[in-house]
N, C-alpha and C. Protein backbone atom coordinates (compact mmCIF):
# COMPACT_ATOMS: atom_id res chain seq x y z
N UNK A 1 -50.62 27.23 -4.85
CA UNK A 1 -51.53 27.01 -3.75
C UNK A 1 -52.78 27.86 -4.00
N UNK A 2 -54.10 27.44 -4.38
CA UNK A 2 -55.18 28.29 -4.56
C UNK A 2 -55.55 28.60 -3.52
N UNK A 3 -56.33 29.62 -3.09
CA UNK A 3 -56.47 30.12 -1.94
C UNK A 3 -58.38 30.95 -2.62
N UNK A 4 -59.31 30.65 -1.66
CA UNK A 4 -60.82 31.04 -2.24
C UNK A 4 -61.20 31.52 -1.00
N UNK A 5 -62.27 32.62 -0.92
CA UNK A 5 -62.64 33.18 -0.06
C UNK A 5 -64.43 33.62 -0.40
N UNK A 6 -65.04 33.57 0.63
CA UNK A 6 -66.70 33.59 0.58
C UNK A 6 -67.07 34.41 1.81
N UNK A 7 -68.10 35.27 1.24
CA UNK A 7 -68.29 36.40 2.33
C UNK A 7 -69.94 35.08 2.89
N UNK A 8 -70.06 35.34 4.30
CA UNK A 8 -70.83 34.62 4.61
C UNK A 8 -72.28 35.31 5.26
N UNK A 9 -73.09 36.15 5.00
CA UNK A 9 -74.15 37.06 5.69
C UNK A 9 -74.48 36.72 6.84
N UNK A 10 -75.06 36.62 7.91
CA UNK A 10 -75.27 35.97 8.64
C UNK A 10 -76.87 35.73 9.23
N UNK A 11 -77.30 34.94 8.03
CA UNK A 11 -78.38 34.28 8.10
C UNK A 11 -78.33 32.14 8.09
N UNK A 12 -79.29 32.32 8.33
CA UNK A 12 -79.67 30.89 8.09
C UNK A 12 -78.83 29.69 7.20
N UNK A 13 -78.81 30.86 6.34
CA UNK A 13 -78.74 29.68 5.03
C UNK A 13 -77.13 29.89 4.83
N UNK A 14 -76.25 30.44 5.80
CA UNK A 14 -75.12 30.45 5.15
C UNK A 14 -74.31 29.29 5.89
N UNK A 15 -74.31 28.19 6.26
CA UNK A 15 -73.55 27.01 6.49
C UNK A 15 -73.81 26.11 5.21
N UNK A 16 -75.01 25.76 5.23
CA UNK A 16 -75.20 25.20 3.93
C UNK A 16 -74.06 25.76 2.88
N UNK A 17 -74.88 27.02 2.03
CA UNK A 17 -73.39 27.35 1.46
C UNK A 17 -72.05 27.37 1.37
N UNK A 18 -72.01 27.64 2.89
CA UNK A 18 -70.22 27.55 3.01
C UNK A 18 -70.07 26.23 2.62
N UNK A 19 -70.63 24.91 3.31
CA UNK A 19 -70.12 23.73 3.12
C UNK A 19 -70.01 23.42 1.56
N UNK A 20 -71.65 24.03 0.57
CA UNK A 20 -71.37 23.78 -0.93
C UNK A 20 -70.17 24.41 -1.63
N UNK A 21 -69.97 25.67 -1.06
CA UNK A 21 -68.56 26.00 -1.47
C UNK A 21 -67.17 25.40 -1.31
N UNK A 22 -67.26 25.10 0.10
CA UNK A 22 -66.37 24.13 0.03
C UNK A 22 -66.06 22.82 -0.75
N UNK A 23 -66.92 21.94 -0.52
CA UNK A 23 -67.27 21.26 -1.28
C UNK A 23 -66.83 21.26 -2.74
N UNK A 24 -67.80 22.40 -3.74
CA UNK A 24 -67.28 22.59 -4.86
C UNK A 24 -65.72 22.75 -5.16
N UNK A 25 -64.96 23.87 -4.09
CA UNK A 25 -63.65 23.77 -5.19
C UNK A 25 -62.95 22.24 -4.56
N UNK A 26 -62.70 21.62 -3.28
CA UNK A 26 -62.58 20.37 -3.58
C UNK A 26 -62.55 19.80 -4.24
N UNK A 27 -63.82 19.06 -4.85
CA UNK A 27 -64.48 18.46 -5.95
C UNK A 27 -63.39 18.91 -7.34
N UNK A 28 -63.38 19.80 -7.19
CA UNK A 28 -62.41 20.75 -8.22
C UNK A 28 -61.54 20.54 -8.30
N UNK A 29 -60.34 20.34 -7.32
CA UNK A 29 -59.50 20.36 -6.88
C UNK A 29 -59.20 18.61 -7.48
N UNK A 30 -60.10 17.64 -7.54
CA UNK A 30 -60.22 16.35 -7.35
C UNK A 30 -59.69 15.61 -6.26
N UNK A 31 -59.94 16.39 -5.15
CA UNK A 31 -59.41 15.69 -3.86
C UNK A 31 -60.09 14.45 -3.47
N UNK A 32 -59.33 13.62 -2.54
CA UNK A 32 -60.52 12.41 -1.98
C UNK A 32 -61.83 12.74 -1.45
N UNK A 33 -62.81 11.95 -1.83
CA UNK A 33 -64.11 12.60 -1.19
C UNK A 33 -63.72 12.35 0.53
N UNK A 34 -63.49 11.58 1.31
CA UNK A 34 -63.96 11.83 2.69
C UNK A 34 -62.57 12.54 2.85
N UNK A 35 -61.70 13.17 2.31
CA UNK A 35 -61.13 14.48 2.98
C UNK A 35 -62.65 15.68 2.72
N UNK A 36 -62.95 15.68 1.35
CA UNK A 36 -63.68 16.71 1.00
C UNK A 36 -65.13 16.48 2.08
N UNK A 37 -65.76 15.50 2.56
CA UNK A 37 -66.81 15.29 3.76
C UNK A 37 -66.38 15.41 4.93
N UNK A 38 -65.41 15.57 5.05
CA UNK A 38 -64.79 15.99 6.50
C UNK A 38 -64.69 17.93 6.52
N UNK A 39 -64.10 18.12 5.13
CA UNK A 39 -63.91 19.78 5.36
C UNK A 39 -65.12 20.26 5.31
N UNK A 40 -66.13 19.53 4.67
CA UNK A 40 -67.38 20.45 4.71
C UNK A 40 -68.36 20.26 5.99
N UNK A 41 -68.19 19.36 6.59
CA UNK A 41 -68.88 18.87 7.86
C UNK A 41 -68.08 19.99 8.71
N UNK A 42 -66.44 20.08 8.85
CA UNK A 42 -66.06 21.02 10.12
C UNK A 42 -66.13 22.30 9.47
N UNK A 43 -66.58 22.84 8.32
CA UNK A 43 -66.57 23.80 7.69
C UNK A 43 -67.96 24.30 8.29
N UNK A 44 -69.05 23.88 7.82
CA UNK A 44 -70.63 23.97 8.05
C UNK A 44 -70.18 24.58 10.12
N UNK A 45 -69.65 23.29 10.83
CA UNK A 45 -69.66 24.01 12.17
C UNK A 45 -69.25 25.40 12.63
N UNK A 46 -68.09 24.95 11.81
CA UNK A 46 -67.74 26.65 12.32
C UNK A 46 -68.19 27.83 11.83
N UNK A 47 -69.04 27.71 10.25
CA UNK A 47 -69.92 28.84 10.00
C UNK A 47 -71.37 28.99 10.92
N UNK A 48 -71.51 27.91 11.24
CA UNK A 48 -72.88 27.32 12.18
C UNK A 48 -72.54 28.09 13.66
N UNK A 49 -71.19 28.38 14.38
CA UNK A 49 -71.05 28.72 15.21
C UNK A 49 -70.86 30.56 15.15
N UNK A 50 -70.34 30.69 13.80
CA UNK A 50 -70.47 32.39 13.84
C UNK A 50 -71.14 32.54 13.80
N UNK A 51 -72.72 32.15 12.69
CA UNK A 51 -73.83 32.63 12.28
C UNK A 51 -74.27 32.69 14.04
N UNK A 52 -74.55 31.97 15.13
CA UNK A 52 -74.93 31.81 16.12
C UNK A 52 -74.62 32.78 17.73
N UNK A 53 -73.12 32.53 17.54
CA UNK A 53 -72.28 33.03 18.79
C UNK A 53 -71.91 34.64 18.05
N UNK A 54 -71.66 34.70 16.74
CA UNK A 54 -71.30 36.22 16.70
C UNK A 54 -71.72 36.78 16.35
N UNK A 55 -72.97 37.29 16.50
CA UNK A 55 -73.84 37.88 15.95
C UNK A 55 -73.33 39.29 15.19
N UNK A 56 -74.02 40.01 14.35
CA UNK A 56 -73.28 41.06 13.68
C UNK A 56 -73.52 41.35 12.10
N UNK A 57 -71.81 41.29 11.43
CA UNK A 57 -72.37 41.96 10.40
C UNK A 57 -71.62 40.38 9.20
N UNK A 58 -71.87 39.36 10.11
CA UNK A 58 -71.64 38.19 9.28
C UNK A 58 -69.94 37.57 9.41
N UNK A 59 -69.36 36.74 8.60
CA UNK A 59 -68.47 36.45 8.69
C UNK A 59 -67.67 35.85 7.26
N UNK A 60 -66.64 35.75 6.89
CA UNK A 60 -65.38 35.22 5.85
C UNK A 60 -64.94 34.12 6.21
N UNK A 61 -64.86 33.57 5.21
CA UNK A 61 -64.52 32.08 4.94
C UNK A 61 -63.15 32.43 4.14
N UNK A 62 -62.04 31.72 4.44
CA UNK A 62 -61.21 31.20 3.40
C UNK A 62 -60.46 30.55 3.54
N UNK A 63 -60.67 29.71 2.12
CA UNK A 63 -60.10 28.73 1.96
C UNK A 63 -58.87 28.28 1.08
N UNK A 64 -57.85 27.50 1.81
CA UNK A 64 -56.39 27.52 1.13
C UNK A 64 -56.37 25.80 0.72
N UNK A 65 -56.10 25.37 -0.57
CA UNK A 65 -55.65 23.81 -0.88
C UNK A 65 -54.07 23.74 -0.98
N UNK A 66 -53.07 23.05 -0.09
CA UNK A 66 -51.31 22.81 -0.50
C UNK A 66 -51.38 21.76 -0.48
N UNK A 67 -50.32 21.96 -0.99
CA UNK A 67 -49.54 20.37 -1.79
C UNK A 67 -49.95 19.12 0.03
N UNK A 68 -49.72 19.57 0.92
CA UNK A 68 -50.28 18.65 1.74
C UNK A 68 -51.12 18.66 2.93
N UNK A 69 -51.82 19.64 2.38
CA UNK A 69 -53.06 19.64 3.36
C UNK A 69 -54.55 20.79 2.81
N UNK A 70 -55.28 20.58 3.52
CA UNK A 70 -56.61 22.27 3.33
C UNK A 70 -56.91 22.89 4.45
N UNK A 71 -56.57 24.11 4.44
CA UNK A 71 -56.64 25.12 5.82
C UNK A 71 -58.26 25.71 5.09
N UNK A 72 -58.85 26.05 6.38
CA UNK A 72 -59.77 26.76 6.55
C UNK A 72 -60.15 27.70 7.87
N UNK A 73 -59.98 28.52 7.35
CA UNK A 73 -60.13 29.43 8.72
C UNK A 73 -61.70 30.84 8.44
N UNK A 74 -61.79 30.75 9.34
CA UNK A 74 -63.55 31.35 9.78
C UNK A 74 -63.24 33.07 10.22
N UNK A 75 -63.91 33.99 10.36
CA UNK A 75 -63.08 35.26 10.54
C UNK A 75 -64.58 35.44 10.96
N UNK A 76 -64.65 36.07 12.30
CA UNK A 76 -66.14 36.59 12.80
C UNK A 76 -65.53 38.04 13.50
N UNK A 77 -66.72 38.60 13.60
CA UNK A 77 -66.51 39.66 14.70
C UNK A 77 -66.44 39.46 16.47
N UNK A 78 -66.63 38.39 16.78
CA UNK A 78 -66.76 38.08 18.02
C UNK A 78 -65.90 37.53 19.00
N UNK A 79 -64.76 38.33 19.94
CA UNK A 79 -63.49 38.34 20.08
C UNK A 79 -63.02 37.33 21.29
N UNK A 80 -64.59 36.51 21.57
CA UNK A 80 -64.68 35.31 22.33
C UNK A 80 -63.89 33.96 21.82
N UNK A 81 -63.16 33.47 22.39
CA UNK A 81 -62.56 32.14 21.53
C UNK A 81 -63.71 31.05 22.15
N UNK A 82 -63.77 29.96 20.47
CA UNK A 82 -64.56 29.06 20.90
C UNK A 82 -64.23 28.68 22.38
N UNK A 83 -65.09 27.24 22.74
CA UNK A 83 -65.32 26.60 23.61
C UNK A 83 -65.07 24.80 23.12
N UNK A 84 -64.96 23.71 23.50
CA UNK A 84 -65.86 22.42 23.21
C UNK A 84 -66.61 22.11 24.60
N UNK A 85 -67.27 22.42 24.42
CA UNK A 85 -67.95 21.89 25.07
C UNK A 85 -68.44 20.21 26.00
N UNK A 86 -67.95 19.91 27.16
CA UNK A 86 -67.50 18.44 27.51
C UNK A 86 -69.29 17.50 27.22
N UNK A 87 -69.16 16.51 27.22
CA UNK A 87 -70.22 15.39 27.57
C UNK A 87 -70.45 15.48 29.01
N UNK A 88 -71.57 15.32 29.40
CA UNK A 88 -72.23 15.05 30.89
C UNK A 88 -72.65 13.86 31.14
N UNK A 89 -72.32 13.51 32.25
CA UNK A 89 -73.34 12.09 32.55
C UNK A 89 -74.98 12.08 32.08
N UNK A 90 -75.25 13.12 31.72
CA UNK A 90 -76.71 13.14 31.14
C UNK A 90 -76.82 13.40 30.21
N UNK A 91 -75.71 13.77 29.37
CA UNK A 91 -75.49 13.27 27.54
C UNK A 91 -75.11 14.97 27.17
N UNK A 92 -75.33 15.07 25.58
CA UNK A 92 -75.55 16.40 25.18
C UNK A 92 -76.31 17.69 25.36
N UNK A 93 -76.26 18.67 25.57
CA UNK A 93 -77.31 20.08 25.29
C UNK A 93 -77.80 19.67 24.28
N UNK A 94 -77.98 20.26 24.29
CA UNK A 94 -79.21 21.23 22.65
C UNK A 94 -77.87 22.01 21.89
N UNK A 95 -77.86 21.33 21.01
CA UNK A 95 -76.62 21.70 20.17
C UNK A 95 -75.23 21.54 21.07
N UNK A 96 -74.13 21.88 20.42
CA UNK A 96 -72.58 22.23 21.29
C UNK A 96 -71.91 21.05 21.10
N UNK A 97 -72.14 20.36 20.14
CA UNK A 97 -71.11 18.78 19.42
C UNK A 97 -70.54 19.73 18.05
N UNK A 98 -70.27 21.12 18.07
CA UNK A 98 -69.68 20.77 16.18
C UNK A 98 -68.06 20.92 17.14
N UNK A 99 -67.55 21.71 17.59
CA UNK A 99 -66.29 21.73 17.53
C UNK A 99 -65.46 20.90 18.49
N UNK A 100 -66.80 19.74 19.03
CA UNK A 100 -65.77 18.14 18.98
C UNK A 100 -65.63 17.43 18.00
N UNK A 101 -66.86 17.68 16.97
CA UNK A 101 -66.74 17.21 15.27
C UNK A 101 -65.46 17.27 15.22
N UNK A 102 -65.21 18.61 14.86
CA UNK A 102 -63.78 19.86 14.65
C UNK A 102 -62.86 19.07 15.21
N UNK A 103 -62.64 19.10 16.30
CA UNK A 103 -61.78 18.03 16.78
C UNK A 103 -61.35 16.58 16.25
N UNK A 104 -62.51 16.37 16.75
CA UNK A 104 -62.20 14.98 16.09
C UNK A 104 -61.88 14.42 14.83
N UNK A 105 -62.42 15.01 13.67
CA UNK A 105 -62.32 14.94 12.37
C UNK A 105 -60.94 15.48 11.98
N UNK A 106 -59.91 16.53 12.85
CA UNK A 106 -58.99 17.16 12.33
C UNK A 106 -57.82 16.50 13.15
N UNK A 107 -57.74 15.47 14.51
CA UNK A 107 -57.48 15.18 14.66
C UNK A 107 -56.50 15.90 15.66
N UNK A 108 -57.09 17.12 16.11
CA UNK A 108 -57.19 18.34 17.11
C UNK A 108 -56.40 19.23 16.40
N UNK A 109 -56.21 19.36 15.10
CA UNK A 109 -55.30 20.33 14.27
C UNK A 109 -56.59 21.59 13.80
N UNK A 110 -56.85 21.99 14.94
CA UNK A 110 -57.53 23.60 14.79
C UNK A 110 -56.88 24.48 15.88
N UNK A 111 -57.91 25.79 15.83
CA UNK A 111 -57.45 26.69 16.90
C UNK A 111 -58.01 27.63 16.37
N UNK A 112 -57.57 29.02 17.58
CA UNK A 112 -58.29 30.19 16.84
C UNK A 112 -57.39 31.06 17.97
N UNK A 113 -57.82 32.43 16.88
CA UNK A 113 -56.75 33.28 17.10
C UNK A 113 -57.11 35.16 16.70
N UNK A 114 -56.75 35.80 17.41
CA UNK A 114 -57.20 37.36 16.86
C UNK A 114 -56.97 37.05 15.76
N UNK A 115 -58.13 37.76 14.93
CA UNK A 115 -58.54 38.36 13.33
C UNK A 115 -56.99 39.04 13.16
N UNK A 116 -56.71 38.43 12.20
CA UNK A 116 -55.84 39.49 11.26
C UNK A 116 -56.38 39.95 9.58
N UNK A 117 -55.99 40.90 8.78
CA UNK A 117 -56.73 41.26 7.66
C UNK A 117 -55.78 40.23 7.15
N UNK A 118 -56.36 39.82 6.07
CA UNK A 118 -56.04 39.65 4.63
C UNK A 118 -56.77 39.84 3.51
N UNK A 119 -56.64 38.93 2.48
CA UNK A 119 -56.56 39.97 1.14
C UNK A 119 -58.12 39.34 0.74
N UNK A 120 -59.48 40.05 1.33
CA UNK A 120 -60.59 39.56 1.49
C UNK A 120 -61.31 40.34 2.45
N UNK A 121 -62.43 39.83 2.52
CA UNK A 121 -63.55 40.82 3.65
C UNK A 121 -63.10 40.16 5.33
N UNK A 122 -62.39 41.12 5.93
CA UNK A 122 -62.01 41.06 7.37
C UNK A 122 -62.88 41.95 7.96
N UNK A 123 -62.49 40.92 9.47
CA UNK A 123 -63.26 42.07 10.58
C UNK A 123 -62.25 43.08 11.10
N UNK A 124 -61.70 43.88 11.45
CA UNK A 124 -60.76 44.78 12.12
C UNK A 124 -61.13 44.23 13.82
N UNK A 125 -61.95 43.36 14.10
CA UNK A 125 -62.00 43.00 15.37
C UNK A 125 -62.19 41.78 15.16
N UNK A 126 -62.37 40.61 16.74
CA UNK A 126 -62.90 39.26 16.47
C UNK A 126 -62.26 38.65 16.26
N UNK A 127 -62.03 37.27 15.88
CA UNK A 127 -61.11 36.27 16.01
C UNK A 127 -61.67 35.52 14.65
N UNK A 128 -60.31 34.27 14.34
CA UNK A 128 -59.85 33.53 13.22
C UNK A 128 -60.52 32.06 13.54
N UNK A 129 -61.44 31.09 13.83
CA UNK A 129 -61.25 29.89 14.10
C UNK A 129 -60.70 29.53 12.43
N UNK A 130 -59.96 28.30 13.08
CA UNK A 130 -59.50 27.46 11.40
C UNK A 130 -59.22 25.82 11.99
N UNK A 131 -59.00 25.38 10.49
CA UNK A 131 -58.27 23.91 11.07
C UNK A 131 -57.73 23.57 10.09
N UNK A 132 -57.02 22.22 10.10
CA UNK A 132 -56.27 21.60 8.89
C UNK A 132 -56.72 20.31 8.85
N UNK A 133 -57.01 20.08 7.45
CA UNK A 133 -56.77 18.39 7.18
C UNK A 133 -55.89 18.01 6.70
N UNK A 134 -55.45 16.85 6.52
CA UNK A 134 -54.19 16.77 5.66
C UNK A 134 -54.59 15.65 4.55
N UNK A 135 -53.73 15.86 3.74
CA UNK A 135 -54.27 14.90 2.51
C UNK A 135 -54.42 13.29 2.35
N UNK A 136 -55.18 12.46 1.64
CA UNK A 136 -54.37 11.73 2.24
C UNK A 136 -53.07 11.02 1.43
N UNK A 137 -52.41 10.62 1.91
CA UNK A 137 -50.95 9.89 1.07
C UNK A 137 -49.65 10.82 1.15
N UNK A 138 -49.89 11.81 2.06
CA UNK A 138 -49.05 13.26 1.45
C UNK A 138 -48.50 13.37 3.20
């Protein structure tokens, strides 16, 4: 089971990245592409939501490929658990659709949870968002 991890700064430009990272070991991996456009689309949100909601000293990415599925889980300092945010009769905000993406794309197989360390750049505070896809045929 490979398991990859990416420290994420918390600027601008780090969703992009996360998603190319993701992306890349996928690709790597030779997984199906719309598993691999799905992990990088709910991947990008949830770095999109630390860079945003947790402000600080950035956040960790890592990423696990098994025999039947890809976990990804997000590690911020910010000990708030997401939100989704509902639809209104007067449509969307200004942003607050990624973690119905998340949802929807995972087929509600996320969550989040106090930070625990592992073997990578942790917060000692803050919480875990993650999710699973599963492969497909598996």
């Amino acid at each position: 089971m490979p398991e990859y991890t990416l420290f994420c700064p918390p600027l601008e430009t780090s969703p992009h990245i996360a998603r190319d990272f993701v992306a890349s070991v996928l690709r790597a991996q030779r997984l199906d592409e719309e598993l691999v456009d799905a992990a990088t689309l709910c991947t990008s949100e949830l770095v999109t939501n630390a860079c945003v909601h947790a402000m600080g000293d950035g956040s960790a990415l890592w990423l696990s490929v098994e025999s039947a599925k890809v976990r990804v889980v997000v590690y911020d300092g910010d000990e708030n658990p997401p939100v989704i945010r509902e639809l209104t009769p007067e449509g969307w905000e200004q942003g607050g659709r990624g973690l119905y993406l998340v949802d929807a794309f995972t087929g509600g197989r996320w969550g989040a949870a106090p930070a625990v360390p592992y073997d990578g750049p942790a917060h000692p505070k803050g919480k875990a968002v993650w999710f699973d896809l599963s492969m497909p045929g598996r």
